[in-house]
Protein backbone atom coordinates (compact mmCIF):
# COMPACT_ATOMS: atom_id res chain seq x y z
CA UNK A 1 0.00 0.00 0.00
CA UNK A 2 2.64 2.41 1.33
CA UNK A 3 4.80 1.28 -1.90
CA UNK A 4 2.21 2.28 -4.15
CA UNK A 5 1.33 5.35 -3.05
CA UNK A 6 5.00 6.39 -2.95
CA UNK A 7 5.13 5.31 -6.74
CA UNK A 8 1.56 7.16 -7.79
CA UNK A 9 2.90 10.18 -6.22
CA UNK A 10 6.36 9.95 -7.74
CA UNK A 11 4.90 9.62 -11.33
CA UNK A 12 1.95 12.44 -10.64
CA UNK A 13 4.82 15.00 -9.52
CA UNK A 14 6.71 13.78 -12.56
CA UNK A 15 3.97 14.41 -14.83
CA UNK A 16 3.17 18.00 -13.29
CA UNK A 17 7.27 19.03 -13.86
CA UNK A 18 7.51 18.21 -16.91
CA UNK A 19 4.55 19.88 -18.13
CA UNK A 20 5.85 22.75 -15.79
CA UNK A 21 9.37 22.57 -17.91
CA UNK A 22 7.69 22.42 -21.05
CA UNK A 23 6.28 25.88 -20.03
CA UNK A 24 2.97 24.74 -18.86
CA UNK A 25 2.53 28.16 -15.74
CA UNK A 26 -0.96 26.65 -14.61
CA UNK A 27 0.71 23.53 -13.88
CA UNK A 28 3.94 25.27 -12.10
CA UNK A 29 1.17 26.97 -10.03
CA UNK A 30 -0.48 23.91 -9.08
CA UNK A 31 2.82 22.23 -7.97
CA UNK A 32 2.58 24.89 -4.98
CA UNK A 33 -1.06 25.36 -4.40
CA UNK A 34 -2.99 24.46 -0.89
CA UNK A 35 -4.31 21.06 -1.88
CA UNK A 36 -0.22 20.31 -3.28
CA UNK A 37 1.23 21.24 0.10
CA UNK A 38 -1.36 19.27 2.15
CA UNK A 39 -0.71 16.28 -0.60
CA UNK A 40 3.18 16.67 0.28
CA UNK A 41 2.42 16.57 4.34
CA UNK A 42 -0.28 13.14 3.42
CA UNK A 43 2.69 11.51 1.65
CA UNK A 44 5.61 12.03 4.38
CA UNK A 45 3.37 11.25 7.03
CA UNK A 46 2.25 7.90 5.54
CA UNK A 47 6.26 7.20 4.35
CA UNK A 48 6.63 8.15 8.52
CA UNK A 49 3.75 5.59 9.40
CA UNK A 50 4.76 3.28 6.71
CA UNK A 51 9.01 2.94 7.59
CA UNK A 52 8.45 2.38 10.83
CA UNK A 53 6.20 -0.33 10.70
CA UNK A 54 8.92 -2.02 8.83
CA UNK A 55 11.15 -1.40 11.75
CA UNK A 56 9.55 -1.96 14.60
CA UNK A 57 11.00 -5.03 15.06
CA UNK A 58 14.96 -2.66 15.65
CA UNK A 59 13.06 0.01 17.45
CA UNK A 60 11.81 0.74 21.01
CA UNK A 61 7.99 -0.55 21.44
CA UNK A 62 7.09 3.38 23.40
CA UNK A 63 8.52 4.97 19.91
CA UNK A 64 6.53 2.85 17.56
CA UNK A 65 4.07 3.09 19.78
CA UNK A 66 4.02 7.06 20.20
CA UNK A 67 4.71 7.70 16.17
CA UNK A 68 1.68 6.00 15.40
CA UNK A 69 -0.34 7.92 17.16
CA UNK A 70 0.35 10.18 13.31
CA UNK A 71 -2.54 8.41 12.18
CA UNK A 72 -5.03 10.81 13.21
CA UNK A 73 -2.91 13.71 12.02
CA UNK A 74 -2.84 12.00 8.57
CA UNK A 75 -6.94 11.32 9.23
CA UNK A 76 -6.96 14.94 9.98
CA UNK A 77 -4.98 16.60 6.79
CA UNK A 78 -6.56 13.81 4.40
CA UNK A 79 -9.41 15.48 5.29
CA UNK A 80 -8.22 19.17 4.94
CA UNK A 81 -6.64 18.02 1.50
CA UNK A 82 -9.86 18.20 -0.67
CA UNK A 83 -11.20 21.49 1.18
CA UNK A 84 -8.53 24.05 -0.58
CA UNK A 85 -9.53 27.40 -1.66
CA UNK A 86 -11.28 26.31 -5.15
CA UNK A 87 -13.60 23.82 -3.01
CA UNK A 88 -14.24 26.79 -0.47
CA UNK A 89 -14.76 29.25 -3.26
CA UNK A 90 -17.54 27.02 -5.24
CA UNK A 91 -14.95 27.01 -8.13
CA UNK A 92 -14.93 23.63 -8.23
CA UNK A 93 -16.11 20.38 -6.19
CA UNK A 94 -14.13 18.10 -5.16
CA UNK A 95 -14.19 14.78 -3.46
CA UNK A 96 -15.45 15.03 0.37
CA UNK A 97 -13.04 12.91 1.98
CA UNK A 98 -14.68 13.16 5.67
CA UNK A 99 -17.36 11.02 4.06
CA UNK A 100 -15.80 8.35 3.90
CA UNK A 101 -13.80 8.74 6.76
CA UNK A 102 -16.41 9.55 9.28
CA UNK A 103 -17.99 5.52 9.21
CA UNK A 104 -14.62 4.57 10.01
CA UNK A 105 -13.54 7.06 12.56
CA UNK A 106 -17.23 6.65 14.22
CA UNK A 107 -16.97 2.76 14.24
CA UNK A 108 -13.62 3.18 15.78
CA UNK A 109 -14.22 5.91 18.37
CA UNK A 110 -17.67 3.95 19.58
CA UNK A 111 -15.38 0.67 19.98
CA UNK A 112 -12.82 2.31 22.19
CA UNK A 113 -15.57 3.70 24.35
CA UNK A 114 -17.31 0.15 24.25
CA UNK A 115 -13.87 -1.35 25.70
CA UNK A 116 -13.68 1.30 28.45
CA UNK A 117 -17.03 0.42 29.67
CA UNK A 118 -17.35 -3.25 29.60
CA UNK A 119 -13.29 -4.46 29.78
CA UNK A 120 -11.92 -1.81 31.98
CA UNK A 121 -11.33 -2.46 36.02
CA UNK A 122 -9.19 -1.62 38.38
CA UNK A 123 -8.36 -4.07 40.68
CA UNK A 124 -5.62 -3.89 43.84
CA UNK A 125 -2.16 -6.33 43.90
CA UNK A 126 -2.82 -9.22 46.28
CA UNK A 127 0.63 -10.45 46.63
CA UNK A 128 3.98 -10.57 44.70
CA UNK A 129 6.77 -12.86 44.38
CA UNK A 130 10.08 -11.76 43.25
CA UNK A 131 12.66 -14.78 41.71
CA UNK A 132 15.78 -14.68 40.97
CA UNK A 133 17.34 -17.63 38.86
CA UNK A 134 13.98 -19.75 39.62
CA UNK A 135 14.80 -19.49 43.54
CA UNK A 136 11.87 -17.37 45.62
CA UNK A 137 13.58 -14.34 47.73
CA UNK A 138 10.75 -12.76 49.22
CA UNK A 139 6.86 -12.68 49.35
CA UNK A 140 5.04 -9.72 49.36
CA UNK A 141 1.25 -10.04 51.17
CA UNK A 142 -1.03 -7.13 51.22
CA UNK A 143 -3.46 -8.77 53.79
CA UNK A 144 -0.69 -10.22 56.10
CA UNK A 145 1.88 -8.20 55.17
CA UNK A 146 5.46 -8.73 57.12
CA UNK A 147 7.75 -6.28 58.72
CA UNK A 148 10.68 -8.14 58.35
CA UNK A 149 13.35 -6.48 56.02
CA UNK A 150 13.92 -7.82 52.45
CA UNK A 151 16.49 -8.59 50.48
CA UNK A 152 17.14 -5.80 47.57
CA UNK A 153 19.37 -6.90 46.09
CA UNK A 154 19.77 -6.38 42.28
CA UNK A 155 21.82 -8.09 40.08
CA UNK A 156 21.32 -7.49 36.53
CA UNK A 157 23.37 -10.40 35.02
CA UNK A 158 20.92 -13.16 37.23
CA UNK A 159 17.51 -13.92 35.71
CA UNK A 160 14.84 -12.17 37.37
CA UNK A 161 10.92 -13.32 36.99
CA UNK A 162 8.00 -11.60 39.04
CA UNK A 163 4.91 -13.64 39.76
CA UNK A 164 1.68 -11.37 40.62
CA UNK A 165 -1.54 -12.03 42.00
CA UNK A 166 -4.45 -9.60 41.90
CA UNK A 167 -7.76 -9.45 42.94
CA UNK A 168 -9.90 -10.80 40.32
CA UNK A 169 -12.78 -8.48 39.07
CA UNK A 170 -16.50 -10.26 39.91
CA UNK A 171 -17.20 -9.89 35.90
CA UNK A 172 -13.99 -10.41 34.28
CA UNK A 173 -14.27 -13.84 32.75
CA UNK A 174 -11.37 -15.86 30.76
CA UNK A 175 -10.62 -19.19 29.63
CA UNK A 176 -6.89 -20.84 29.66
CA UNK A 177 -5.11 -19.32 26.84
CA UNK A 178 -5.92 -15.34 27.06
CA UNK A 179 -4.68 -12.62 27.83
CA UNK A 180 -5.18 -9.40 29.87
CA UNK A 181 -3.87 -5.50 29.62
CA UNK A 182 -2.29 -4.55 32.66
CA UNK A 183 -1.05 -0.97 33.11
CA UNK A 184 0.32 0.77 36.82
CA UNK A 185 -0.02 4.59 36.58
CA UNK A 186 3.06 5.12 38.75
CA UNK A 187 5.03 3.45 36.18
CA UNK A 188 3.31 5.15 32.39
CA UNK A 189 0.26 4.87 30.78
CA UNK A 190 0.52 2.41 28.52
CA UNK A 191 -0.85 -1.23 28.20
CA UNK A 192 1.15 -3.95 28.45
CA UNK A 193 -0.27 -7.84 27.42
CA UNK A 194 0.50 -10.60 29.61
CA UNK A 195 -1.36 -14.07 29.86
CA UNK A 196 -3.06 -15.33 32.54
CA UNK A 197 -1.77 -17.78 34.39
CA UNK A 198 -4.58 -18.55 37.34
CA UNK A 199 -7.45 -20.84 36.58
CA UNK A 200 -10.73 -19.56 35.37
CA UNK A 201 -12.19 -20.50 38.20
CA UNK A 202 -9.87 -19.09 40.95
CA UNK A 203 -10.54 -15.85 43.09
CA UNK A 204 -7.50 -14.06 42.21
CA UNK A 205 -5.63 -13.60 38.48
CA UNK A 206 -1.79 -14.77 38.43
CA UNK A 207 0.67 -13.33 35.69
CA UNK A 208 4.39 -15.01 35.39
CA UNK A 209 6.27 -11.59 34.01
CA UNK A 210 10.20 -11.87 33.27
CA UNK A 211 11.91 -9.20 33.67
CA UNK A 212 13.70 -7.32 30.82
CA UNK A 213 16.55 -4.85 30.54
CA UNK A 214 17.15 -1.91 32.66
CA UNK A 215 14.63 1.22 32.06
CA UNK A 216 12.22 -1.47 30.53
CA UNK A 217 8.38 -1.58 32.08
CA UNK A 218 8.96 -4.78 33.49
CA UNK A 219 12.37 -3.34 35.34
CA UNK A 220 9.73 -0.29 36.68
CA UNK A 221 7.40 -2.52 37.67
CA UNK A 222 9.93 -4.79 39.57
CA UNK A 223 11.86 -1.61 41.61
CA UNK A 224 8.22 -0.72 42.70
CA UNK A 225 7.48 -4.26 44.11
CA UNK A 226 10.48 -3.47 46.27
CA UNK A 227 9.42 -0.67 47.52
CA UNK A 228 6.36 -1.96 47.55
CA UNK A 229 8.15 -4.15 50.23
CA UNK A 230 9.48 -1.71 52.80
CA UNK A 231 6.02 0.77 52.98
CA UNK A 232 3.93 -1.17 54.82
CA UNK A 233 1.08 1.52 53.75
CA UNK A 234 1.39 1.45 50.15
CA UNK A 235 -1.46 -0.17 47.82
CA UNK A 236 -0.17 -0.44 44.12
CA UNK A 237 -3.36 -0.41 42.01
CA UNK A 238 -3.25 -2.14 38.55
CA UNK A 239 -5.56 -1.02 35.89
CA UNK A 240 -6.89 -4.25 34.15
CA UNK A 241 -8.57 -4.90 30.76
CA UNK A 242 -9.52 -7.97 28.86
CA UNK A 243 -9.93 -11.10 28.41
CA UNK A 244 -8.73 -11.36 24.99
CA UNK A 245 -7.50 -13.31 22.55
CA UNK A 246 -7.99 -17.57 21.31
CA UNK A 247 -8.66 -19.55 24.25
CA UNK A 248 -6.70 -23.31 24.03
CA UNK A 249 -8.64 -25.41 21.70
CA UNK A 250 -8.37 -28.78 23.55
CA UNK A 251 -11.06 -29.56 25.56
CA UNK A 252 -9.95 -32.07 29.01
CA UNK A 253 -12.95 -32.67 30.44
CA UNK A 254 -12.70 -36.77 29.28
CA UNK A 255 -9.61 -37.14 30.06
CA UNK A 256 -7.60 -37.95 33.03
CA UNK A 257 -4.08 -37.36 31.37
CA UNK A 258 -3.31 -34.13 29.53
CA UNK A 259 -0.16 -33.10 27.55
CA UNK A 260 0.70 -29.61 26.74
CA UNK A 261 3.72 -28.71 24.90
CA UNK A 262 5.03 -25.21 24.85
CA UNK A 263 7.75 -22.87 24.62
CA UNK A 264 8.74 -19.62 26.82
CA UNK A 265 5.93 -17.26 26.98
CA UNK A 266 3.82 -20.41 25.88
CA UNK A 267 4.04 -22.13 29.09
CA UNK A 268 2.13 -19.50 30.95
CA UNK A 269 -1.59 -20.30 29.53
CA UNK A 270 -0.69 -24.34 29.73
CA UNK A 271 0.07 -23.87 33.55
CA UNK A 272 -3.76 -21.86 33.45
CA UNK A 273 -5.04 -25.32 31.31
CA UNK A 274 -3.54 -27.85 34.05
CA UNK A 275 -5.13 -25.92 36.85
CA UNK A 276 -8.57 -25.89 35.40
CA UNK A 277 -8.04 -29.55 34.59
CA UNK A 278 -6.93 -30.40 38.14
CA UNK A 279 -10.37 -28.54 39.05
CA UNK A 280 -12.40 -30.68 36.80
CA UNK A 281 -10.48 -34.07 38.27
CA UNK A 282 -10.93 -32.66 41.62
CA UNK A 283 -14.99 -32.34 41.16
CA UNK A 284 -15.01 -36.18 40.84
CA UNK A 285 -14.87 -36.60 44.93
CA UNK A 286 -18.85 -36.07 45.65
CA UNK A 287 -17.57 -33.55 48.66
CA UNK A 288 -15.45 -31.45 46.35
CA UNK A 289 -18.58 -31.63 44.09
CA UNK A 290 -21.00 -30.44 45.97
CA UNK A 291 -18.84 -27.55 47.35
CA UNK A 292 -17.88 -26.50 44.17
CA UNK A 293 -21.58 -26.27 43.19
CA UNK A 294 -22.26 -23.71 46.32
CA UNK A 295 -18.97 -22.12 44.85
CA UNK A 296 -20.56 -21.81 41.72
CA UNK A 297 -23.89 -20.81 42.41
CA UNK A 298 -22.33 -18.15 45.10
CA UNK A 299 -20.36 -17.25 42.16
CA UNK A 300 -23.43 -16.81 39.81
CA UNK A 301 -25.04 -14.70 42.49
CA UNK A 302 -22.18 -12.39 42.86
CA UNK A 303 -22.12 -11.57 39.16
CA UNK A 304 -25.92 -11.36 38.61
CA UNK A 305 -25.21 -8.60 41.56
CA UNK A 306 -22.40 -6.85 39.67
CA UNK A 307 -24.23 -6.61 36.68
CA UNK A 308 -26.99 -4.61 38.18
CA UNK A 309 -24.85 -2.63 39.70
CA UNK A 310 -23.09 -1.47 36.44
CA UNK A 311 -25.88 -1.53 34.59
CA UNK A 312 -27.23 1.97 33.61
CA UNK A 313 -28.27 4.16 30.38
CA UNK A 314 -25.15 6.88 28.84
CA UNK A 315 -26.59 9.88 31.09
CA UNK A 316 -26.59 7.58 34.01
CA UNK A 317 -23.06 6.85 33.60
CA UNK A 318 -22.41 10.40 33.04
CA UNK A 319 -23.89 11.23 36.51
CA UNK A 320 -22.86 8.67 38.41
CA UNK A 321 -19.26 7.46 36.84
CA UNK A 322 -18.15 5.78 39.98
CA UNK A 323 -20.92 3.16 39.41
CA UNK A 324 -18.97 0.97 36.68
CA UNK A 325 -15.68 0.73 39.12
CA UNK A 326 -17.77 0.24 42.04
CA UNK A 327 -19.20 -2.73 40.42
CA UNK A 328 -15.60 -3.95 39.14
CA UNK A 329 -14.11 -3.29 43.09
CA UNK A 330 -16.87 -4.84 45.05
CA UNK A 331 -15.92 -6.88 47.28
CA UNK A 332 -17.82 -10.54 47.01
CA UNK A 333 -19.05 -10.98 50.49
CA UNK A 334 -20.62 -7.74 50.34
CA UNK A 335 -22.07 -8.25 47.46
CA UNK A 336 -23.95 -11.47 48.74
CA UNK A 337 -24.85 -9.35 51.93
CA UNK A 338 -26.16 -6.62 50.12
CA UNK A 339 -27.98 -9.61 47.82
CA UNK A 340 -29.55 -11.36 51.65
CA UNK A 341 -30.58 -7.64 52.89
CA UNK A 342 -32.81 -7.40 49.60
CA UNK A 343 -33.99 -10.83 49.77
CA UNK A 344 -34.73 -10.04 53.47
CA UNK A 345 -36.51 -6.75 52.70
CA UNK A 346 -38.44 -8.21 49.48
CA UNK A 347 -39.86 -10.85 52.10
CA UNK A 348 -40.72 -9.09 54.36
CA UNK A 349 -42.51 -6.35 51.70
CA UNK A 350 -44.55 -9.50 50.56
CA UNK A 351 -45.65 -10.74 54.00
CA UNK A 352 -46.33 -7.09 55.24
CA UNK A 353 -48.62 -7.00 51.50
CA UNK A 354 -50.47 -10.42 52.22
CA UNK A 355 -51.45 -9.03 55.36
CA UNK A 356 -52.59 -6.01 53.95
CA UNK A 357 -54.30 -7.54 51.16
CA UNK A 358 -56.20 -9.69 53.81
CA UNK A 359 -58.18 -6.63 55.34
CA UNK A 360 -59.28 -5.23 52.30
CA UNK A 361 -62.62 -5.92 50.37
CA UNK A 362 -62.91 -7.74 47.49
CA UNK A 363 -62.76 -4.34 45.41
CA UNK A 364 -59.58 -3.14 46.61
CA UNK A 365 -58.09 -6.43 46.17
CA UNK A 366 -59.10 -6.20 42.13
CA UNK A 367 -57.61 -2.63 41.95
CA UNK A 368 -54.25 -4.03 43.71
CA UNK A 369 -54.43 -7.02 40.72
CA UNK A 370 -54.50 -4.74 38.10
CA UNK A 371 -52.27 -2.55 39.14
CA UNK A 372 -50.14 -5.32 40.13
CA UNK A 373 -51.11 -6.36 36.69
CA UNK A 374 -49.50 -3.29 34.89
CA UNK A 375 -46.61 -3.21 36.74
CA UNK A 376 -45.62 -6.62 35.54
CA UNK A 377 -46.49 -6.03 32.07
CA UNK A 378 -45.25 -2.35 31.92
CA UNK A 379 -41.80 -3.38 30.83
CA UNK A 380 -43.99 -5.40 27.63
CA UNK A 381 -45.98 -2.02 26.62
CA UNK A 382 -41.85 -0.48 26.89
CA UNK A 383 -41.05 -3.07 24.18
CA UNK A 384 -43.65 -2.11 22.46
CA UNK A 385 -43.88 1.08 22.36
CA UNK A 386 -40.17 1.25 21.25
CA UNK A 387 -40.89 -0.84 18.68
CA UNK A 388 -43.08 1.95 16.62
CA UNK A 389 -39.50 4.03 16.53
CA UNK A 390 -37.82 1.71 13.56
CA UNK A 391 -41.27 1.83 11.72
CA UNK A 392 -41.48 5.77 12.01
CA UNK A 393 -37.71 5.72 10.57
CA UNK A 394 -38.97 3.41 7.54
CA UNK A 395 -41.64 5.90 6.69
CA UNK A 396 -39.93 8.62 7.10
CA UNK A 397 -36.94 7.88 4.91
CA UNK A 398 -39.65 6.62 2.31
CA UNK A 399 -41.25 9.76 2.40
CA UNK A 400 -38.23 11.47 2.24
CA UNK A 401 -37.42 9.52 -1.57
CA UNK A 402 -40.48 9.89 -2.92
CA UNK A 403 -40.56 13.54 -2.15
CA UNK A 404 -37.65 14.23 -3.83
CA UNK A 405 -38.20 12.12 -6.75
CA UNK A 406 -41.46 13.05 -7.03
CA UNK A 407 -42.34 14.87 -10.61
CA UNK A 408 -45.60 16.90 -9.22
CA UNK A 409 -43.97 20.13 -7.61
CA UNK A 410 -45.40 19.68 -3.62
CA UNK A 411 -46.48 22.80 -1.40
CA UNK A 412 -44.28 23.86 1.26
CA UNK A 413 -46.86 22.84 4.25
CA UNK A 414 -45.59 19.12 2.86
CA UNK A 415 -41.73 19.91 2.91
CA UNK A 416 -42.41 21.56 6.51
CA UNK A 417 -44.56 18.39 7.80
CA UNK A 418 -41.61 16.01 6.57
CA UNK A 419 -39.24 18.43 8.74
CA UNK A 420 -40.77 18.08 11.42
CA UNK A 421 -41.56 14.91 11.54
CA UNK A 422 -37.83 14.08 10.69
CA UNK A 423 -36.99 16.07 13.62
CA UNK A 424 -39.17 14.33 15.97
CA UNK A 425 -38.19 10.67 15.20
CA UNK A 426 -34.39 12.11 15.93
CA UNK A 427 -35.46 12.99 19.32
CA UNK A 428 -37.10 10.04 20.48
CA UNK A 429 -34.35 8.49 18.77
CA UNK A 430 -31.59 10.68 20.57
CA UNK A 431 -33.78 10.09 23.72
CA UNK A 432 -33.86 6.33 23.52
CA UNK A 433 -30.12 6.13 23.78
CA UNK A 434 -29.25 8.17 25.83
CA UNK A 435 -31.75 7.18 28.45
CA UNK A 436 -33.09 3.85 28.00
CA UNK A 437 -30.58 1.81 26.21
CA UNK A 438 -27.89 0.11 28.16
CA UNK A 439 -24.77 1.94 27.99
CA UNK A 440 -22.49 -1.09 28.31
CA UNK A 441 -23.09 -1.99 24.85
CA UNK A 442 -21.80 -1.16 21.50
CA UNK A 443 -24.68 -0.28 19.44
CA UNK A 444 -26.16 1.35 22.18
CA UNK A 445 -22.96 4.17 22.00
CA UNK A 446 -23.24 4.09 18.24
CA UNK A 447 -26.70 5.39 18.52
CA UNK A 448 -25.86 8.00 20.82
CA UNK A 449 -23.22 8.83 18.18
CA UNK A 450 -25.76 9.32 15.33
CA UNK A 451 -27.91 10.91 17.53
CA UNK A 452 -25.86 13.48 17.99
CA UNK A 453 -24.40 13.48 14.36
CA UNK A 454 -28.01 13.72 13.11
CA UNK A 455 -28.69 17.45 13.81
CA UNK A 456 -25.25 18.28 11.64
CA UNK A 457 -26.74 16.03 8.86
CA UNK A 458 -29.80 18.20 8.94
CA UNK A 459 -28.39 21.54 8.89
CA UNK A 460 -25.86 19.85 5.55
């Protein structure tokens, strides 16, 4: 791609000189007109883009990583390219590159935010072990943590490998074989992939990181867990996102004997296989059974708890943005306390109704059934009732091309009736998302998008 363009734009500004040598002004002007000069900026940032994606391999990851962040600047110019003066002026039209670009930039934009909301926790360090050359020096426990002094000692020409454990978020869910983002905000802001070592059932998540060359993340992260070490009131927080990635094909759950082959890195999501298999072997003792089914359906409670917790529309999130990290921080026991108070309190609301509904008359009791009645069935009318919104955006975009196609020249009180009704579907529409529709989803922030595109679109 990057080849070609170079080679289109080599042959277009050979074209334009040698007309220019020939005598040709108008095409010596054009070689430094607006749309030229932005053309000249597109090309070196995409040769930028292009060269160092062929060397990223010989470079540092945080320069790659920072230079092509250029993309939106060449987003940004492509766009600027076709608006030059004689587009401006109405002397001639050209191509409208933001329409192309905008489905793009609007898918990508809406995905990011999707990620934030549904991937994104942050989650405290449980405990740490630091290794040198495979041997264990010290253990770091937040909940029992030690005061005895630890050995920190660095030698750079031993092999140094950091095991962590960290609370496990009630609705992050993996299998053996992905990965997670981890990033520490004392250290940068940048994610870093590591895979998960812990089973999918366990309460905490366990990454194996080696540790690189001096100044690298991993060498940051490692001096903190030392001084992590001697401050017996420090909490490192880790920002978490995922699960990502191919989980392990093979399935164990028929077998008793498993072999995994694999190679460095590779050995971390087999070690995250052989625990979940020693899990499912485990289950065959009827006592480990039946407490792994309380486990379980303890577990299911706790994330049917968390998942009303975060749930919420776009200007509920806005309001209240603590609710989604609340929900991802929560600690379990509370969460089935909080889950026993409302089973308490929902009781008791029904036996202190029954007893109610016993000293009434027969007529009260009806009016208490139906409204009862509509309660239940209000969230069906909802369904509904929302369902008339994608049939009011049928007809109106039908009315909308046969109004302009028609031959018949229509009144204005038509035009003016189609305006308005255009502009009332894009509230309700605008309204929908941004109150009713779960904000957790995808679709539910591209609608929010358009919604708010729309108004542009009719003004254009």
């Amino acid at each position: 791609m990057v080849t070609l363009v170079f080679l289109s734009t080599v042959l277009f500004l050979t074209f334009f000189g040698i007309l220019c040598a020939d005598g040709e002004d108008a095409f010596c002007h054009k070689l430094k007109s607006e749309i030229m000069i932005t053309g000249y900026i597109i090309i070196g940032v995409l040769l930028i883009i292009g060269g160092t994606s062929y060397f990223r391999h010989s470079m540092p990851y945080e320069v790659f990583y920072a230079i092509h962040h250029l993309i939106f600047l060449l987003y940004f110019i492509t766009i600027v390219h076709t608006m030059d003066q004689e587009q401006r002026s109405g002397a001639q039209s050209r191509s409208q590159t933001f329409k192309w670009f905008s489905s793009t930039l609007l898918y990508y934009f809406c995905d990011r935010a999707a990620i934030r909301l549904n991937h994104y926790y942050q989650t405290p360090l449980v405990a740490s072990s630091i290794i040198y050359d495979g041997s264990e020096m010290n253990q770091v426990n937040q909940s029992k943590r030690s005061n005895n002094t630890t050995n920190n000692t660095t030698n750079n020409s031993r092999g140094k490998m950091l095991i962590l454990r960290i609370r496990r978020p009630v609705l992050f869910h993996f299998k053996p074989g992905q990965y997670a983002q981890l990033r520490v905000k004392e250290i940068d802001h940048q994610w870093h992939p590591f895979s998960i070592a812990s089973a999918p059932g366990s309460s905490s998540l366990e990454f194996y990181i080696e540790v690189c060359e001096n100044g690298s993340w991993t060498d940051k992260l490692w001096n903190l867990l030392q001084k992590e070490t001697t401050d017996s009131n420090r909490c490192i927080e880790f920002e978490l996102m995922g699960a990502y990635g191919t989980a392990l094909a093979p399935k164990t759950d028929d077998y008793s004997h498993v072999i995994a082959i694999g190679a460095g890195t590779g050995i971390v999501p087999i070690l995250s296989l052989f625990k979940q298999h020693l899990r499912q072997l485990l289950r065959l003792e009827p006592e480990t059974f039946l407490r792994n089914m309380q486990e379980r359906q303890r577990r299911i409670i706790q994330v049917e708890c968390a998942q009303e917790m975060r749930k919420g529309s776009l200007v509920a999130k806005a309001c209240c943005p603590r609710g989604g990290k609340q929900s991802a921080q929560s600690d379990p026991t509370e969460a089935m306390s909080k889950r026993h108070q409302m089973n308490v309190s929902l009781r008791t609301s029904i036996d202190r109704h029954c007893e109610m509904k016993q000293r009434k008359d027969v007529r009260s009791n009806m009016r208490d059934m139906k409204k009862a009645a509509f309660v239940a069935t209000r969230s069906v009318y909802g369904v509904v009732l929302l369902s008339t919104l994608p049939v009011l955006g049928v007809a109106i975009f039908g009315l909308t091309i046969s109004f302009n196609t028609c031959s018949i020249e229509l009144c204005e009180d038509v035009i003016e009736f189609l305006c308005a009704l255009t502009i009332f579907f894009q509230v309700c529409f605008a309204f929908v998302a941004l109150f009713i529709w779960d904000g957790n989803h995808f679709f539910a922030l591209l609608d929010a998008a358009v919604s708010m595109i729309a108004p542009f679109a009719d003004w254009y």
